[in-house]
Protein backbone atom coordinates (compact mmCIF):
# COMPACT_ATOMS: atom_id res chain seq x y z
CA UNK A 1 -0.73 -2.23 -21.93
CA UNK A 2 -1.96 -4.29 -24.89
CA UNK A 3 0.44 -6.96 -24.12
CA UNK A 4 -0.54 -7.12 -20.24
CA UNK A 5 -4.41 -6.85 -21.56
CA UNK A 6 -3.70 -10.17 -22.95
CA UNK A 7 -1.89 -11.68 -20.09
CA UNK A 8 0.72 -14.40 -20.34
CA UNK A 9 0.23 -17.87 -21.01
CA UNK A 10 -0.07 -20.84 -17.18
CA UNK A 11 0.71 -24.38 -17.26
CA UNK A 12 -2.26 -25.27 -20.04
CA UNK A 13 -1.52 -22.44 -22.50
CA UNK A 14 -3.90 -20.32 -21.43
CA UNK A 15 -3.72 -16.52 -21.12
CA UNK A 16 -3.92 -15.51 -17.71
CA UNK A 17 -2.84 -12.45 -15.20
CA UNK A 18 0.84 -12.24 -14.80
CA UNK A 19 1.95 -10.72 -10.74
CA UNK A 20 4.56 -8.56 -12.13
CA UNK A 21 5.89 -6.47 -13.22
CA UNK A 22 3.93 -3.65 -11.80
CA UNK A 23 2.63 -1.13 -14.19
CA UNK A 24 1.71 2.53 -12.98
CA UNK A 25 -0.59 5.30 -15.62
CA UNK A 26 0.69 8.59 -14.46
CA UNK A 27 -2.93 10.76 -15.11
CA UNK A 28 -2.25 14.36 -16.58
CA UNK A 29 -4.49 17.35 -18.13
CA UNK A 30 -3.40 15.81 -21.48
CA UNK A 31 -4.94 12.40 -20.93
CA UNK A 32 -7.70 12.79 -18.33
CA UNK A 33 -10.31 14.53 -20.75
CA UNK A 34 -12.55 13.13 -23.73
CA UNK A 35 -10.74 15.70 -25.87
CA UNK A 36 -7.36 15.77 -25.02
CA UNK A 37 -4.60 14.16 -27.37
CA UNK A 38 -3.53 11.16 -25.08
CA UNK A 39 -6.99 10.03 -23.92
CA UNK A 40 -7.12 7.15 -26.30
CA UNK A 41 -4.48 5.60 -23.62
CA UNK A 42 -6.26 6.21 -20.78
CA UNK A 43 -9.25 4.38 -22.25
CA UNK A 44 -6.68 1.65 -23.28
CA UNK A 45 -5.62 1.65 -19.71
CA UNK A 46 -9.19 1.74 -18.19
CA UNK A 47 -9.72 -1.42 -20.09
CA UNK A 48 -6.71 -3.73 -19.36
CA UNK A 49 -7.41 -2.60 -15.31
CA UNK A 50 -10.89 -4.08 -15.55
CA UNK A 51 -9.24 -7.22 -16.66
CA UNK A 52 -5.96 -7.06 -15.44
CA UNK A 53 -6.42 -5.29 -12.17
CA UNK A 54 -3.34 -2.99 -13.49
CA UNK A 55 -2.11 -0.05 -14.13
CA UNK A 56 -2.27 1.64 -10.93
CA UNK A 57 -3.17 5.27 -11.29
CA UNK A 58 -0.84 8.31 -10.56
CA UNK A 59 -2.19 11.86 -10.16
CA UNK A 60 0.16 14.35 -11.48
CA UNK A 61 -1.79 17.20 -10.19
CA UNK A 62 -2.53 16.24 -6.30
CA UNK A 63 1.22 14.44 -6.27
CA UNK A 64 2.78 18.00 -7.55
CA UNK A 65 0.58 19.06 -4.74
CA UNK A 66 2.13 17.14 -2.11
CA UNK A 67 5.95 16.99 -3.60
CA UNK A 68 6.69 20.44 -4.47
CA UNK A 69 5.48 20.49 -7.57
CA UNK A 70 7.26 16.98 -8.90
CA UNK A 71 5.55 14.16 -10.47
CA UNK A 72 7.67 10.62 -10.27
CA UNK A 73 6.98 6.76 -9.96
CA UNK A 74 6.44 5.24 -6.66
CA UNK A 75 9.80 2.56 -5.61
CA UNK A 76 7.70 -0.59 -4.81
CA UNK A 77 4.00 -1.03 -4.65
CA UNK A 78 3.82 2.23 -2.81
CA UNK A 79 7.01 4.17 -1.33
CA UNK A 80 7.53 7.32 -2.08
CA UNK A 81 10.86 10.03 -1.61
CA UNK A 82 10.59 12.79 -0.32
CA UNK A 83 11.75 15.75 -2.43
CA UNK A 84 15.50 16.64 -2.37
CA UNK A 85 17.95 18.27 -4.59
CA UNK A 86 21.66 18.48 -5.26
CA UNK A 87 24.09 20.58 -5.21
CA UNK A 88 22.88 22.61 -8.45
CA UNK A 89 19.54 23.47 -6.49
CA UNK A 90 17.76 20.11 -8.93
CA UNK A 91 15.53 17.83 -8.02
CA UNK A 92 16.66 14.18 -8.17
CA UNK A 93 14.62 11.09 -7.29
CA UNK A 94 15.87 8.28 -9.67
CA UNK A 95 18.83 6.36 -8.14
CA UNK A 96 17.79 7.21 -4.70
CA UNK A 97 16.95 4.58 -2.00
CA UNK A 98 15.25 3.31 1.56
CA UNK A 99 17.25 2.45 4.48
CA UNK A 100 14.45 0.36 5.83
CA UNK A 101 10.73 -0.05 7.75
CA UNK A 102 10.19 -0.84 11.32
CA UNK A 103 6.06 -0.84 11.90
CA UNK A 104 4.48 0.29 14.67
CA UNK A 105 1.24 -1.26 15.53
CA UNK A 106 -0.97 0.96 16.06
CA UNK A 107 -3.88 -1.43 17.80
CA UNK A 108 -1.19 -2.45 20.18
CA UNK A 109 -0.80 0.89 21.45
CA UNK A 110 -4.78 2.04 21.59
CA UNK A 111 -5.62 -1.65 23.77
CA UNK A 112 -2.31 -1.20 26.36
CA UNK A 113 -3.66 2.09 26.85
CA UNK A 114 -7.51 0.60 28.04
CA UNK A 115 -8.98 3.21 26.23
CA UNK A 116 -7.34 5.86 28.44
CA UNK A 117 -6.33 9.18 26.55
CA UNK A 118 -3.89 10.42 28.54
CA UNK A 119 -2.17 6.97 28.63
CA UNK A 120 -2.25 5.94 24.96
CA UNK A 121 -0.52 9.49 24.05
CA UNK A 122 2.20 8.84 26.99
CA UNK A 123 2.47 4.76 25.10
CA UNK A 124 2.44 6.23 21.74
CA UNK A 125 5.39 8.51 22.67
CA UNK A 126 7.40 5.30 24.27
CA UNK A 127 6.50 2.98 21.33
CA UNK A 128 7.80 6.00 18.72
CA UNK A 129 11.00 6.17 20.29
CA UNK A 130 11.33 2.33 20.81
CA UNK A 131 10.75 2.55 16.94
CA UNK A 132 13.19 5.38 16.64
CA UNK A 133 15.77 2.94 18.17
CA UNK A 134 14.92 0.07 15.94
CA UNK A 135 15.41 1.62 12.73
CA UNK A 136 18.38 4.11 13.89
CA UNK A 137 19.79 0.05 14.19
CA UNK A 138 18.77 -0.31 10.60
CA UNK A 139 20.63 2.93 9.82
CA UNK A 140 23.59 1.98 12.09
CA UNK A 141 24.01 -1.13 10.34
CA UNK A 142 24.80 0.25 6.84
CA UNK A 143 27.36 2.68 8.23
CA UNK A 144 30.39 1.46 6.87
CA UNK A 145 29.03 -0.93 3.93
CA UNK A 146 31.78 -0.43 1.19
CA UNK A 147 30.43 0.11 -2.41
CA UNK A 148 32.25 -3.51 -3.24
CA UNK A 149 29.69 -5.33 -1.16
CA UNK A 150 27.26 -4.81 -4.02
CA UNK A 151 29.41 -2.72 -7.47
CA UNK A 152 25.94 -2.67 -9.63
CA UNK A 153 24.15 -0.62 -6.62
CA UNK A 154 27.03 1.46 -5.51
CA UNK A 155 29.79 1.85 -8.05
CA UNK A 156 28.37 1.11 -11.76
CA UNK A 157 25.70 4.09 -11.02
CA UNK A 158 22.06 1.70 -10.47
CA UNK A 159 22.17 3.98 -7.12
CA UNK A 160 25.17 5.80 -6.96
CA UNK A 161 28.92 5.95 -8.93
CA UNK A 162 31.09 5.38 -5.55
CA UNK A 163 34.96 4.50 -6.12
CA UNK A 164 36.04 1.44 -4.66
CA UNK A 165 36.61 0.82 -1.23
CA UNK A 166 34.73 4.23 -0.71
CA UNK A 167 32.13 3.81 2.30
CA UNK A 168 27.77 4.58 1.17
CA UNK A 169 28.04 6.40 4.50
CA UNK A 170 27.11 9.88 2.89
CA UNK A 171 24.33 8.85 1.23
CA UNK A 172 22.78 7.83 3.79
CA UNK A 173 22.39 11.41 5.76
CA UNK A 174 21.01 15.10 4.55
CA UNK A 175 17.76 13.27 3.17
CA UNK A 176 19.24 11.71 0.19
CA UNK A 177 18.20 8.49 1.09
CA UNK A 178 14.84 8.01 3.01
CA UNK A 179 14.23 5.76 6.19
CA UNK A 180 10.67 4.73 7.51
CA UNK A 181 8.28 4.35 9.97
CA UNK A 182 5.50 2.32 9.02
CA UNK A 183 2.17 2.24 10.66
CA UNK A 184 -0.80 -0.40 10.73
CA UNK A 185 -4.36 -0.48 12.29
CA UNK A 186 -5.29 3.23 12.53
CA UNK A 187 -8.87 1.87 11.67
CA UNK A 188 -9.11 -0.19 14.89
CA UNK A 189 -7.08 1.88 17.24
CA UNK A 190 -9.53 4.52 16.54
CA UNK A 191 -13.05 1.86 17.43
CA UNK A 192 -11.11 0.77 20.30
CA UNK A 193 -10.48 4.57 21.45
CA UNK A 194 -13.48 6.66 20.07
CA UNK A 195 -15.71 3.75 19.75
CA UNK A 196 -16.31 4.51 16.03
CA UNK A 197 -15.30 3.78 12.32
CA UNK A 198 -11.97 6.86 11.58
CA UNK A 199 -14.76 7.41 8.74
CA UNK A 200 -17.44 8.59 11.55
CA UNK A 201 -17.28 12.75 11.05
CA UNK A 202 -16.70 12.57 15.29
CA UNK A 203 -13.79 10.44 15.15
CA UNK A 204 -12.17 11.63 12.18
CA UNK A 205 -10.25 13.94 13.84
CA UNK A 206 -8.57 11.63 16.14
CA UNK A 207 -7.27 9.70 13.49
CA UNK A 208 -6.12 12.44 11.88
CA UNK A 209 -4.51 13.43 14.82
CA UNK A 210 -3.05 10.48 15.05
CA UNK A 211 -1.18 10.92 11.82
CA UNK A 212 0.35 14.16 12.33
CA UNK A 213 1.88 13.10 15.70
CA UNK A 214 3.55 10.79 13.95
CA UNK A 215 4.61 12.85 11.36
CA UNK A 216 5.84 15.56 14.26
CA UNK A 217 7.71 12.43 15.77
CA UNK A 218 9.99 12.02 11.85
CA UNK A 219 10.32 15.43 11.69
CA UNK A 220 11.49 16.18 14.97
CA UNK A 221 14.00 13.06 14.29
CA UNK A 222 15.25 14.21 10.99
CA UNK A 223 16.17 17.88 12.88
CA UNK A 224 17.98 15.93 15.04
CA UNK A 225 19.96 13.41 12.69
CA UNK A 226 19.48 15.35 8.83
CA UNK A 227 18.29 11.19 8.19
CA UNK A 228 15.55 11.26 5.90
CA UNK A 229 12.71 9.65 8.16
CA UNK A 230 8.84 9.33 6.50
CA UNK A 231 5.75 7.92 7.43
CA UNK A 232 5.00 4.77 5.54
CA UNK A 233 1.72 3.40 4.97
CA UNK A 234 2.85 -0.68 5.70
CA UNK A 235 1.52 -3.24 2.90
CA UNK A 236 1.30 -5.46 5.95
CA UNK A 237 1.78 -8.41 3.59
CA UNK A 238 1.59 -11.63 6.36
CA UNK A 239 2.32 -9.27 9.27
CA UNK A 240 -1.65 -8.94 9.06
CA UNK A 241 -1.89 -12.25 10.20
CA UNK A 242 1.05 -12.11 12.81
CA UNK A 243 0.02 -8.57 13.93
CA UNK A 244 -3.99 -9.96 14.65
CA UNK A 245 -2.49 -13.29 16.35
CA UNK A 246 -0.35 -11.50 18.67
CA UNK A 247 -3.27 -9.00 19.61
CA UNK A 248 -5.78 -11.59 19.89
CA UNK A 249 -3.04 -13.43 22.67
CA UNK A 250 -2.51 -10.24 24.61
CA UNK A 251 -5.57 -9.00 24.45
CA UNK A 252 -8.39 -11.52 23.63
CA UNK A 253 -11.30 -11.12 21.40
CA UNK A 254 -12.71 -7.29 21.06
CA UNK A 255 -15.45 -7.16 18.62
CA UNK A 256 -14.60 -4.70 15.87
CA UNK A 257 -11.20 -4.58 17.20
CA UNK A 258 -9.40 -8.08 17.22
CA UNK A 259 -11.86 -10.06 16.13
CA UNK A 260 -10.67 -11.19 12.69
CA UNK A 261 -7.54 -12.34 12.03
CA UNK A 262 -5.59 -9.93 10.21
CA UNK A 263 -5.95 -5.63 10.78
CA UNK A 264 -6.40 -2.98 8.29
CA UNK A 265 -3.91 -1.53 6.23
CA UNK A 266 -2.66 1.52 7.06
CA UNK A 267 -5.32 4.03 7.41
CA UNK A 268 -7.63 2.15 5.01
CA UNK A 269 -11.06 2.10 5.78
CA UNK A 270 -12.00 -1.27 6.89
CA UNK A 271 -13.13 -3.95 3.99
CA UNK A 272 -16.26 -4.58 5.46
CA UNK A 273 -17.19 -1.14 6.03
CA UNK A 274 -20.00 -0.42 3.25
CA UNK A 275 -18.86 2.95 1.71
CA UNK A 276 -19.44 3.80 -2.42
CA UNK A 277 -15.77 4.20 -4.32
CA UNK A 278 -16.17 8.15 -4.56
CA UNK A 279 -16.07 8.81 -0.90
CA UNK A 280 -13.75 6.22 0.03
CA UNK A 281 -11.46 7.93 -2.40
CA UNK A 282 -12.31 11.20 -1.16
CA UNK A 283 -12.28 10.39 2.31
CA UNK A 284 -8.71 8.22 2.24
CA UNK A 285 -7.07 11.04 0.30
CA UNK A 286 -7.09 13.44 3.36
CA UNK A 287 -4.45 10.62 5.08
CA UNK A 288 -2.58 9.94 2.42
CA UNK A 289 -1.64 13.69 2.26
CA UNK A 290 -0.09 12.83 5.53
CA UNK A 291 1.14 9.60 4.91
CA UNK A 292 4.19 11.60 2.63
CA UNK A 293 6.48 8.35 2.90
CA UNK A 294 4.41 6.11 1.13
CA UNK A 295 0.56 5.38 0.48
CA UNK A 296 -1.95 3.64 -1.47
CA UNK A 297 -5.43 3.38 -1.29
CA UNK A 298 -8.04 1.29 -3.52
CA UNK A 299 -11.77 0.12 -4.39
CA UNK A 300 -13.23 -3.02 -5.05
CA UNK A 301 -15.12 -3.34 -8.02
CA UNK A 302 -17.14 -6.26 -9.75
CA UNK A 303 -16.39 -7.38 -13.11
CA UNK A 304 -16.46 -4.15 -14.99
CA UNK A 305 -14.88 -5.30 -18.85
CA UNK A 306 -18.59 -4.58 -20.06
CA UNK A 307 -18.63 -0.99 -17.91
CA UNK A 308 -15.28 0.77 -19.03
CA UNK A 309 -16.93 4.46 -19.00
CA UNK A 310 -17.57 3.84 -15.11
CA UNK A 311 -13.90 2.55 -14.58
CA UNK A 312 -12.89 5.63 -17.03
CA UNK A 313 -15.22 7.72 -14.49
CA UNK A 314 -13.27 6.24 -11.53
CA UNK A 315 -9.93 7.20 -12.70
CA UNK A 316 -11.01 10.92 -13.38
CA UNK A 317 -12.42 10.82 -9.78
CA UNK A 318 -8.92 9.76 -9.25
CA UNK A 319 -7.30 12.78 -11.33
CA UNK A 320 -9.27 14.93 -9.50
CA UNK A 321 -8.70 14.08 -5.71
CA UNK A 322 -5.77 11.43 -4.64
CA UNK A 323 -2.41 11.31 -5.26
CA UNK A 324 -2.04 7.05 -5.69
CA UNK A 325 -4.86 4.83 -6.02
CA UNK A 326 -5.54 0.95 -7.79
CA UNK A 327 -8.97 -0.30 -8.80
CA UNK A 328 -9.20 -3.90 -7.50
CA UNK A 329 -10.81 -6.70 -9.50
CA UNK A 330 -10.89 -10.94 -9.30
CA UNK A 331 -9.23 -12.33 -12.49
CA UNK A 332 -8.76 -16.24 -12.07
CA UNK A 333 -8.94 -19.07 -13.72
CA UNK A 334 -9.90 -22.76 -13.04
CA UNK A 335 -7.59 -25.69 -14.92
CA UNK A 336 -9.36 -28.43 -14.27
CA UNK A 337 -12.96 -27.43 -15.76
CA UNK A 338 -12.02 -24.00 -17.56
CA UNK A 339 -13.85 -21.68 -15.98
CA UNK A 340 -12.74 -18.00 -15.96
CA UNK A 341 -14.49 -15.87 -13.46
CA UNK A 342 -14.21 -15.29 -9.58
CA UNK A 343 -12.90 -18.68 -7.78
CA UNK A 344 -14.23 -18.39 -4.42
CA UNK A 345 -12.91 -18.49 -0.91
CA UNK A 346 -15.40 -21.33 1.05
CA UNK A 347 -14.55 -22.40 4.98
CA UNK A 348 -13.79 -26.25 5.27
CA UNK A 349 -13.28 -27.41 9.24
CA UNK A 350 -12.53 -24.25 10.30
CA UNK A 351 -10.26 -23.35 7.68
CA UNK A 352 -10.61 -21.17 4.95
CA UNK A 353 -9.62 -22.93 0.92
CA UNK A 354 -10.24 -21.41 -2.59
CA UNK A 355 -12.56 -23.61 -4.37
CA UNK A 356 -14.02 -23.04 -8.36
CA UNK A 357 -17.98 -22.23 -8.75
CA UNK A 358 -18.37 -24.47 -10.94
CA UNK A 359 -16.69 -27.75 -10.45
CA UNK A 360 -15.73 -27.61 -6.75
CA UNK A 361 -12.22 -27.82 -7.73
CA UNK A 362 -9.61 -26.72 -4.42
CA UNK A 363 -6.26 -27.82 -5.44
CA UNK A 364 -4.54 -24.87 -5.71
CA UNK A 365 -1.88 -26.21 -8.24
CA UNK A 366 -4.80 -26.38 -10.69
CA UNK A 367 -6.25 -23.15 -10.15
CA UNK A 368 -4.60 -19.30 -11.16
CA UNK A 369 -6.02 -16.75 -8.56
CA UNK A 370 -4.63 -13.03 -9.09
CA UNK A 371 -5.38 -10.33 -6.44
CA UNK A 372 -4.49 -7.79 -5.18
CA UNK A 373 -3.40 -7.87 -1.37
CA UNK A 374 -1.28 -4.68 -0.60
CA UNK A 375 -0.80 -3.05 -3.79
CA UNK A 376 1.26 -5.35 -5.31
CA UNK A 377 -0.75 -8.43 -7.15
CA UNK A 378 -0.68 -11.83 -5.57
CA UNK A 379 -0.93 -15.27 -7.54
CA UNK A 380 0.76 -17.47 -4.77
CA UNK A 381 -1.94 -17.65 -2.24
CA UNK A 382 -1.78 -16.05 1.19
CA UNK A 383 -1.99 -16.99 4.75
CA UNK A 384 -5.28 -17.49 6.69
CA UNK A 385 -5.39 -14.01 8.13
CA UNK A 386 -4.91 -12.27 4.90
CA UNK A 387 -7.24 -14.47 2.79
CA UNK A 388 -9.69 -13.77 5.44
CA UNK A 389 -9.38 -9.88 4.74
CA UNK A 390 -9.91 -10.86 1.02
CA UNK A 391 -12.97 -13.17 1.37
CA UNK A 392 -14.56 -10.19 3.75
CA UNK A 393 -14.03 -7.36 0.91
CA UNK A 394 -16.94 -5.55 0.16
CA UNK A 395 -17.75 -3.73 -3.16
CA UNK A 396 -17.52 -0.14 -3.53
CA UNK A 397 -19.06 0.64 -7.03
């Protein structure tokens, strides 16, 4: 943590915030509180997030929770295994993999339905099983990969300890390995159908509802197959931006529903809805609970290097009521005049371009711009949809 605290140095020498790797602060009873023995880290780690943006906070009790009582790192910015043990009744999670994602768009399936609720269940159920298809193909294809095609994964034990010529076929059925179905836009399939915000008290159920028929739909397909299928909370990296295009086409422009051009995460609540950190936290941790395969939720906080006993009261919120969550903050930096701050996102013709405060500076080349898009960090600049979704953030503390 000290070393990413101090960053690592860009073109000019200067220190800056490195994308990777990604670090993760698992939060336990003998680090969360003033007195307890480890809490010196977790005020070490509450100050390199509010420059650094990471770690990323675990919590070891609401993850034991929700995995049978295990606590264990996340593969990615956010996947998670399900529990599963050997043949010695033992848990095992290291060396364990993903067969794949297919997303289902959820917005698709709430506008083809014209706000009918007898119809979108009845499209829901056909766009499920057109998912089921797609990623039984994913499954299909690695039947009969030999452990030669890659010896580090599959023979020299990174994965597994296969002999040669032996086929990955068994570890890829009775849940050892885990295989997706990833999800996008429960925030506007629920306007479009309910005519409110999934955070509205009345329309809260639907989304939850939402999320446990697709969690009925993976369980009823792992009976079937003994595959390990999840629900997976997408990152929706550019497929924000492809996703919002292709609704926008098909459907036109629905205000509060495909009017921007990218669509929430997962079942985020949307960045421009005004909500504080603590019930956004609170309120996302009741879908994440359901979203066993893989979840993350954040909040977006100012500049808080001068404030580290409210980031330190953040995390304990964290500790307290969600499994996986990130506290978001702008770290950039400006080559051409110095400045270190927040470079800013500014529309030119129509198009949206980063630009620095103070000298008006938009070539990107000279700039360093870290944040946070889908859990992972971002330095390489994203498409217009997505930088949209990042210019429209607002601040929860």
């Amino acid at each position: 943590m000290k070393q990413r605290y101090e960053g690592v140095k860009n073109e000019e020498g200067v220190w800056i915030t490195p994308a990777f790797p990604k670090l993760i602060y698992v939060l336990e009873e003998d680090n969360i509180h003033p007195d307890s023995p480890y809490y010196y880290l977790t005020k070490l780690a509450a100050k390199c997030t509010a420059k650094r943006l990471v770690p990323d906070y675990i919590s070891e009790k609401k993850m034991k929770e929700l995995k049978e009582g295990n606590c264990f790192p996340v593969m990615g910015c956010r996947s998670a295994l399900s529990p599963w043990k050997d043949e010695n009744g033992n848990y095992k999670f290291y060396g364990r993999f993903n067969q794949g994602v297919v997303t289902l768009n959820l917005v698709d399936v709430a506008l083809s339905s014209g706000g009918d609720m007898d119809k979108f269940w009845k499209l829901f159920d056909e766009r499920l099983d057109l998912c089921y298809h797609a990623l039984m193909c994913r499954h299909n294809r690695l039947k009969g990969t030999l452990s030669d095609a890659a010896p580090i994964l599959w023979q020299y034990g990174a994965i597994a300890r296969l002999k040669k010529g032996e086929p990955i076929d068994k570890l890829l059925y009775n849940g050892y390995s885990t295989i997706s179905l990833g999800y996008a836009g429960l925030c506007e399939c629920v306007r479009y159908m309910t005519g409110k915000s999934h955070t509205d008290p009345s329309a809260t159920p639907f989304a939850l509802q939402v999320m446990r028929h697709m969690n009925e739909a993976c369980d009823r397909w792992k009976a079937e197959t003994t595959i390990g299928f999840g629900i997976y909370g997408t990152p929706l990296e550019s497929t924000t931006y492809k996703f919002a295009k292709c609704l926008q086409k098909r459907f036109g422009i629905i205000e509060g529903v495909t009017d921007k051009a990218y669509i929430t995460n997962s079942y985020h609540v949307h960045v421009t809805e005004e909500i504080d950190a603590f019930s956004k936290l609170s309120f996302e941790a009741q879908f994440q609970a359901l979203s066993t395969g893989g979840a993350i939720s954040y909040v977006e906080v100012p500049n808080m290097q001068n404030n580290l006993e409210g980031v330190l009261q953040v995390i304990k919120f964290i500790y307290e009521n969600i499994m996986y969550a990130e506290l978001n903050t702008k770290s950039d930096y400006c080559q051409n005049c110095g400045f270190d701050g927040e470079i800013s996102i500014v529309e030119d013709d129509g198009k949206l371009v980063w630009e620095c405060p103070k000298c008006g500076n938009r070539d990107q080349t000279k700039m360093n711009v870290a944040r946070r898009t889908c859990g992972y960090i971002g330095t390489q600049f994203w498409n217009q949809g997505r930088t949209q979704e990042i210019k429209e953030r607002v601040l929860h503390l």
